[in-house]
N, C-alpha and C. Protein backbone atom coordinates (compact mmCIF):
# COMPACT_ATOMS: atom_id res chain seq x y z
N UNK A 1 0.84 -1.19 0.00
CA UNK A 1 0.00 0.00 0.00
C UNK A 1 0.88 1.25 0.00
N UNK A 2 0.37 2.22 -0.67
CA UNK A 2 1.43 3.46 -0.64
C UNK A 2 0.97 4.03 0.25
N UNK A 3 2.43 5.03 0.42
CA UNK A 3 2.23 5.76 2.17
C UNK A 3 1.54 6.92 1.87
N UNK A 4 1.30 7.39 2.20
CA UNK A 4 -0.08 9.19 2.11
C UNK A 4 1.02 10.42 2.35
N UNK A 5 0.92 11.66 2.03
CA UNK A 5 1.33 12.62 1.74
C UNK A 5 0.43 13.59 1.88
N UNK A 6 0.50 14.56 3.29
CA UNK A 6 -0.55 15.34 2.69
C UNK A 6 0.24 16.80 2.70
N UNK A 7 0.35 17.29 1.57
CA UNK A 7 1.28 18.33 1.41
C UNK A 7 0.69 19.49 1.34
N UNK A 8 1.27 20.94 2.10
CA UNK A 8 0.43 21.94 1.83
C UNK A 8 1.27 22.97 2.15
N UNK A 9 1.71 23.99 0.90
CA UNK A 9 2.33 24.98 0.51
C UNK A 9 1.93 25.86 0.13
N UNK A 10 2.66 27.26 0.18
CA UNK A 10 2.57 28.35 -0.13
C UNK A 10 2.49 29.08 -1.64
N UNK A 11 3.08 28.84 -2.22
CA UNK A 11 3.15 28.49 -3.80
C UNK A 11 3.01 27.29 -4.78
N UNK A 12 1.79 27.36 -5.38
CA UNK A 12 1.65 26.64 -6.36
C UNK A 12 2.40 25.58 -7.40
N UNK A 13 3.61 26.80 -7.85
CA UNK A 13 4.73 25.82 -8.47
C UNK A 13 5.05 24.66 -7.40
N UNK A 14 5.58 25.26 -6.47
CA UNK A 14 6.35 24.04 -5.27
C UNK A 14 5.32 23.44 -5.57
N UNK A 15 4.23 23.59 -4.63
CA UNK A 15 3.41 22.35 -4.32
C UNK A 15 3.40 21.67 -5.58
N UNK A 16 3.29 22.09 -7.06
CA UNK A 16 3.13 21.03 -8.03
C UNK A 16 5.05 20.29 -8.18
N UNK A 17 5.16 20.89 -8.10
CA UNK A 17 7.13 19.68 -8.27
C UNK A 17 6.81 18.93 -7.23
N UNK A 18 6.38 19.42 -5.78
CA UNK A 18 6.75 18.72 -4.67
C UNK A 18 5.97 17.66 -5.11
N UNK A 19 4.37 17.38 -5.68
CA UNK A 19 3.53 16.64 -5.71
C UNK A 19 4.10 15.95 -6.50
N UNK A 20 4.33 16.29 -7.51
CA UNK A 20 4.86 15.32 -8.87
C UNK A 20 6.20 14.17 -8.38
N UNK A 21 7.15 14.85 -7.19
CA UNK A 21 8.71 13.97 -7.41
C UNK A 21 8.13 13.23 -6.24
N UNK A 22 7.54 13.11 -5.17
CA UNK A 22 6.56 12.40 -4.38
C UNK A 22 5.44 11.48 -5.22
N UNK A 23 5.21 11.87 -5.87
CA UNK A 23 4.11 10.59 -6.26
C UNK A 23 4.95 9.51 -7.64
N UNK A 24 6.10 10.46 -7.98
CA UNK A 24 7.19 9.60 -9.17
C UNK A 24 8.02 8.70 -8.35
N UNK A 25 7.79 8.88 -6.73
CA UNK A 25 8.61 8.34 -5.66
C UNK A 25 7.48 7.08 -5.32
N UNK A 26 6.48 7.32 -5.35
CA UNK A 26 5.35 6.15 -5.24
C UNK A 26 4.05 6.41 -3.67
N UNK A 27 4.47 7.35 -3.94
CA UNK A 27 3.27 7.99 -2.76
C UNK A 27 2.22 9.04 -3.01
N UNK A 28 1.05 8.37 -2.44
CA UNK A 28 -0.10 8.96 -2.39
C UNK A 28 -0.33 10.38 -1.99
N UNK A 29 -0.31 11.23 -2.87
CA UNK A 29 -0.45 13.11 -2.31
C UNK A 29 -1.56 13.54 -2.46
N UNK A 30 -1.92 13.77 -1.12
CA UNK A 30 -3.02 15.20 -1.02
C UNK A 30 -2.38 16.49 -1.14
N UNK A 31 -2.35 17.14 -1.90
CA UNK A 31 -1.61 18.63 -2.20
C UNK A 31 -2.75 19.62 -1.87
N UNK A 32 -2.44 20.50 -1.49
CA UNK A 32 -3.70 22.05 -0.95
C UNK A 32 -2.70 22.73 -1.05
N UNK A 33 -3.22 24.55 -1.19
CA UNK A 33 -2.48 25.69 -0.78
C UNK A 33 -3.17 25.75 0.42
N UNK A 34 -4.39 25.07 1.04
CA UNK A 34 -4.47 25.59 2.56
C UNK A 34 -4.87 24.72 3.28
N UNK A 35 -5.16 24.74 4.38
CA UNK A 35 -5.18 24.10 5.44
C UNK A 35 -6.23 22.64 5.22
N UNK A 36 -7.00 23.03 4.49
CA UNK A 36 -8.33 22.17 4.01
C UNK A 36 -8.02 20.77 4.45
N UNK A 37 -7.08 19.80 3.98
CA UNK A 37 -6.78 18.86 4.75
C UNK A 37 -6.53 17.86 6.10
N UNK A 38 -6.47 19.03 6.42
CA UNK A 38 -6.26 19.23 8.12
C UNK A 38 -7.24 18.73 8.59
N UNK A 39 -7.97 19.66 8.35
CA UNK A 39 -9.14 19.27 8.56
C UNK A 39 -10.23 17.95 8.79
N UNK A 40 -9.86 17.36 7.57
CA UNK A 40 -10.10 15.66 6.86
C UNK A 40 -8.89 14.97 7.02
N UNK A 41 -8.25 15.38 8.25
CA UNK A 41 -7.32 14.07 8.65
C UNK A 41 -7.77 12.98 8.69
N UNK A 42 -8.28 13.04 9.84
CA UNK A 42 -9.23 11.13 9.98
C UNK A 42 -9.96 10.26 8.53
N UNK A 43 -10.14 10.89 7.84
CA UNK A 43 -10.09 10.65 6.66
C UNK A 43 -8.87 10.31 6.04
N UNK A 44 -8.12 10.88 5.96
CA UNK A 44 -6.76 10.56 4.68
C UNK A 44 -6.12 9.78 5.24
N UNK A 45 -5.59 9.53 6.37
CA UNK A 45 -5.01 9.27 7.18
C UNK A 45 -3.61 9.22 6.69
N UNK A 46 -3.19 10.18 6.66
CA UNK A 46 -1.76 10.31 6.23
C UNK A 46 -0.74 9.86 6.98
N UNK A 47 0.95 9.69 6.25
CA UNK A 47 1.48 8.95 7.10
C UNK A 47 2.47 10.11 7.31
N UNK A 48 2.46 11.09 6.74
CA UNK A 48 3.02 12.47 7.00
C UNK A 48 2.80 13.83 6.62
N UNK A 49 2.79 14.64 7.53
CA UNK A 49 2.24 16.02 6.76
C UNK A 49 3.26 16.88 6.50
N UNK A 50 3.01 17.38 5.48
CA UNK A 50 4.72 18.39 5.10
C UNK A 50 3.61 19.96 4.82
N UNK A 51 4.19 20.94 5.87
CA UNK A 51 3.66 22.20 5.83
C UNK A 51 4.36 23.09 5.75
N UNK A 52 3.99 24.28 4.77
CA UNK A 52 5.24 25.35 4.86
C UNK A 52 4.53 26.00 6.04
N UNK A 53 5.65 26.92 6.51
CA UNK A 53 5.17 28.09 7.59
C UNK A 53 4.64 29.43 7.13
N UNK A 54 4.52 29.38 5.83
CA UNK A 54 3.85 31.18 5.75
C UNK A 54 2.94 30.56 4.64
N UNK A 55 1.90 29.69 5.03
CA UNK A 55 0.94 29.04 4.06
C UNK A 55 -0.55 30.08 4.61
N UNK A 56 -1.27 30.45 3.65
CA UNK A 56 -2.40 31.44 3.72
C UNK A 56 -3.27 30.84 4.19
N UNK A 57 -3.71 31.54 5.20
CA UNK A 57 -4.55 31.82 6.38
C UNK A 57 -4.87 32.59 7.59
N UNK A 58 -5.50 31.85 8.63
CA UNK A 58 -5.20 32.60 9.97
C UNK A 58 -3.37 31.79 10.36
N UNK A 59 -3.32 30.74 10.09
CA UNK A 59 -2.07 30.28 11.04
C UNK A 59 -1.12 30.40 9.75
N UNK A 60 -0.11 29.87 10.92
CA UNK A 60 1.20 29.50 10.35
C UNK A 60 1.54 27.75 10.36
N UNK A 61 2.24 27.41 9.19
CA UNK A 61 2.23 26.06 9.37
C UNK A 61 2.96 25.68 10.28
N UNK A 62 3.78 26.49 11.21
CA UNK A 62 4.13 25.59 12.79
C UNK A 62 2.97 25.26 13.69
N UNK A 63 1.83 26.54 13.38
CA UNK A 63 0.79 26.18 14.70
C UNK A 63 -0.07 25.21 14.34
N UNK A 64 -0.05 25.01 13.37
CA UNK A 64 -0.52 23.55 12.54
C UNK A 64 -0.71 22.43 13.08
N UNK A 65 1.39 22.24 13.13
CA UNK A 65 1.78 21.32 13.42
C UNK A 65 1.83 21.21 14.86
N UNK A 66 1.69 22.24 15.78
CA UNK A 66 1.71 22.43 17.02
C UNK A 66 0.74 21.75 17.21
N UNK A 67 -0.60 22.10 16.82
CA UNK A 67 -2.18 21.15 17.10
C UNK A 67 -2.00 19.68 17.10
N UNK A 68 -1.81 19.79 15.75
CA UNK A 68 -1.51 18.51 15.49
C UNK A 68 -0.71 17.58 16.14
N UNK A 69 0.49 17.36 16.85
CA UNK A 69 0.96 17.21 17.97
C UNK A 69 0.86 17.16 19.04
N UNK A 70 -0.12 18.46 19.64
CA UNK A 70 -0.93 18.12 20.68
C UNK A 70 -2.14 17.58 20.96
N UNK A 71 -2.81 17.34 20.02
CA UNK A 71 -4.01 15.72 19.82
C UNK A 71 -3.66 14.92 20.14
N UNK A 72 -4.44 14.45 20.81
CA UNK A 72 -4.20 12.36 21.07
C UNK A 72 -4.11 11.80 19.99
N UNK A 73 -5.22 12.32 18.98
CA UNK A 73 -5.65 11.99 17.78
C UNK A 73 -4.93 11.33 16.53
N UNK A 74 -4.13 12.97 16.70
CA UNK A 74 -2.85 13.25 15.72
C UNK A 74 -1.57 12.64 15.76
N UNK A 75 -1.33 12.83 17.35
CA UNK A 75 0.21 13.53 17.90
C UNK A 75 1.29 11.99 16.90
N UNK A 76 0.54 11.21 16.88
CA UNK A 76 1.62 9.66 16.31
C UNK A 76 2.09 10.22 14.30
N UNK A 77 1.07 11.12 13.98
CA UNK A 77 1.40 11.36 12.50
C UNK A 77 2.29 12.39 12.47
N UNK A 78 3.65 11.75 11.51
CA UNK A 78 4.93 12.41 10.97
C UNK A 78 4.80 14.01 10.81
N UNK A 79 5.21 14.65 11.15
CA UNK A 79 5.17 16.27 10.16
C UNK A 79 6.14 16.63 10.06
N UNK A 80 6.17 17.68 8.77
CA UNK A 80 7.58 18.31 8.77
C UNK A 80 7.51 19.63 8.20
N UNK A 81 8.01 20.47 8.84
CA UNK A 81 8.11 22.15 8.68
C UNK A 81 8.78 22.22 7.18
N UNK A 82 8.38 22.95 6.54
CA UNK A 82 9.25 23.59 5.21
C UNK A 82 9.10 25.02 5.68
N UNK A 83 10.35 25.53 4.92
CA UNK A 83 10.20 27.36 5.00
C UNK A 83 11.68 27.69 4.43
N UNK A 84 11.60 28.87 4.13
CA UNK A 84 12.71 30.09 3.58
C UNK A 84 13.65 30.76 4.91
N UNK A 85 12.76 30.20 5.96
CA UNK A 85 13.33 31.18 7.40
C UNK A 85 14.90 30.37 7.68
N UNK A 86 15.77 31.67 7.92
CA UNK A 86 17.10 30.57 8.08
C UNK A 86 16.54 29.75 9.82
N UNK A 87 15.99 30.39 10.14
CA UNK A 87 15.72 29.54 11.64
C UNK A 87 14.45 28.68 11.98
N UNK A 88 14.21 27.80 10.21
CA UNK A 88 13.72 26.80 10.53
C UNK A 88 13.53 25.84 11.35
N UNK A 89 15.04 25.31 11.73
CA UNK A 89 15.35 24.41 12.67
C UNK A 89 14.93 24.11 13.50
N UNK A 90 14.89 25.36 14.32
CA UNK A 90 14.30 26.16 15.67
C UNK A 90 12.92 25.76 15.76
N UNK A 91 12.53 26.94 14.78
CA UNK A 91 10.68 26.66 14.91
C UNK A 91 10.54 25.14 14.87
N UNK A 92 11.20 24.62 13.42
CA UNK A 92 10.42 22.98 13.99
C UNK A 92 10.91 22.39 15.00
N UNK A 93 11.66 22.84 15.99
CA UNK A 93 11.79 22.12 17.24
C UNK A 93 10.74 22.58 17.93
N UNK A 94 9.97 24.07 17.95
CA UNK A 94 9.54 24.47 19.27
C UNK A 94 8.21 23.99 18.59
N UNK A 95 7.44 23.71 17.66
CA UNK A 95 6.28 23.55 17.35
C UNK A 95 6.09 21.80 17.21
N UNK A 96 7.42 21.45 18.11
CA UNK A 96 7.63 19.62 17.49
C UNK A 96 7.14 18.70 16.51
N UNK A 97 8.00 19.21 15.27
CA UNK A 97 7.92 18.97 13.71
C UNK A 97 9.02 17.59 14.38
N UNK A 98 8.36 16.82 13.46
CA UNK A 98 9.42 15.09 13.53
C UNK A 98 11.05 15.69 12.13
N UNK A 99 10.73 17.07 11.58
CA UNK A 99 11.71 17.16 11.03
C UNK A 99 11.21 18.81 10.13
N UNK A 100 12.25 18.84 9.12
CA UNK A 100 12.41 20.10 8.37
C UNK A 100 12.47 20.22 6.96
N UNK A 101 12.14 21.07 6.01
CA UNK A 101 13.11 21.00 5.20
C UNK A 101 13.16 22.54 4.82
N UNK A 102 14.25 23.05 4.68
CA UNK A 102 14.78 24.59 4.69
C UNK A 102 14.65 24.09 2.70
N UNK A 103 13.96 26.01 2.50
CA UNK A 103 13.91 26.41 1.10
C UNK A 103 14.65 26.90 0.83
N UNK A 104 15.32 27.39 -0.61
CA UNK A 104 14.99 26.48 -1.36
C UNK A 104 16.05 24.79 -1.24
N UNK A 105 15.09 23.91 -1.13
CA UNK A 105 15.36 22.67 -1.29
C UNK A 105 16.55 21.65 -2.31
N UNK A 106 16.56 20.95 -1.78
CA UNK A 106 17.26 19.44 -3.13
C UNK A 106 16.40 18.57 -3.00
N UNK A 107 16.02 18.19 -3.78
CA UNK A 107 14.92 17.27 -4.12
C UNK A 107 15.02 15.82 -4.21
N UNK A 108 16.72 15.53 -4.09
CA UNK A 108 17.03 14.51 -3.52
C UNK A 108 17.24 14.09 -1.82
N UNK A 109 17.40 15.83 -1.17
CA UNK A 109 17.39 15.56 0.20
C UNK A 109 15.75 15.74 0.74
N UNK A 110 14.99 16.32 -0.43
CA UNK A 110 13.62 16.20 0.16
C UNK A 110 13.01 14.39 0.23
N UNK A 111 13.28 13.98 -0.82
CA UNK A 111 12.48 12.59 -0.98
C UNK A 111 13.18 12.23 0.68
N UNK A 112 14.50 11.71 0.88
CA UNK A 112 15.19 11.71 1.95
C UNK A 112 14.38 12.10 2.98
N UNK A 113 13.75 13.05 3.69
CA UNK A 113 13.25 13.44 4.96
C UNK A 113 11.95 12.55 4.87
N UNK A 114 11.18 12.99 3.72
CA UNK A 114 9.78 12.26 3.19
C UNK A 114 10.19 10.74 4.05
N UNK A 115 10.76 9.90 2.83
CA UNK A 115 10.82 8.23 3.31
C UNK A 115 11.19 8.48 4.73
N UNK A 116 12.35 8.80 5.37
CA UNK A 116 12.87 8.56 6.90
C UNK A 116 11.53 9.01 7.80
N UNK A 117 10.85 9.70 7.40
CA UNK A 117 9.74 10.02 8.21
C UNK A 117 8.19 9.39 8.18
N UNK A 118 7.83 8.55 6.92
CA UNK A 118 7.01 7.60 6.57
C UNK A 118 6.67 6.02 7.07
């Protein structure tokens, strides 16, 4: 069975490469520019969520992942911070992201975080 993906970015382009080298990788993507997914977790049941941090809305994709983490519900599903901020790192420690990936990316070290975190 393929693993789930539910990806949700700030820009369009990304989200379409990100979707495309993820599903050429053999995984199932839910792609959004917003939160919409989130939402229909219990539904998708993803096996990781990859969120940027300046994705349109009220939040930011750390407080996202902050929720998400602090659910009973949730807290066992993978996430991982994306962003442009050099102090990614950080935030996904304090919002406890299972990981990162600082923009702009390699797309060989992205698949990389993806699988180790799946």
């Amino acid at each position: 069975m393929k693993k789930k993906v539910v990806l949700i970015q700030d820009n369009e382009d990304i989200l379409d490469i990100m979707e495309q080298v993820l599903e050429d990788e053999g995984f199932d993507v839910t792609p959004s520019l917003t939160t919409e997914p989130i939402d229909k977790i219990d539904e998708i049941e993803p096996d990781v969520v990859i969120v940027d941090d300046h994705i349109k809305g009220n939040k930011k994709g750390s407080q996202v992942i902050e929720e998400l983490k602090s659910d009973a519900e949730t807290e066992d599903v993978s996430a991982v911070l994306t962003s442009t901020s050099p102090d990614v790192p950080k935030k996904a420690k304090e919002c406890k992201a299972d990981d990162y990936i600082e923009k702009p990316f390699d797309i060989d070290h992205m698949i990389d975080v993806v699988i180790k975190n799946t």
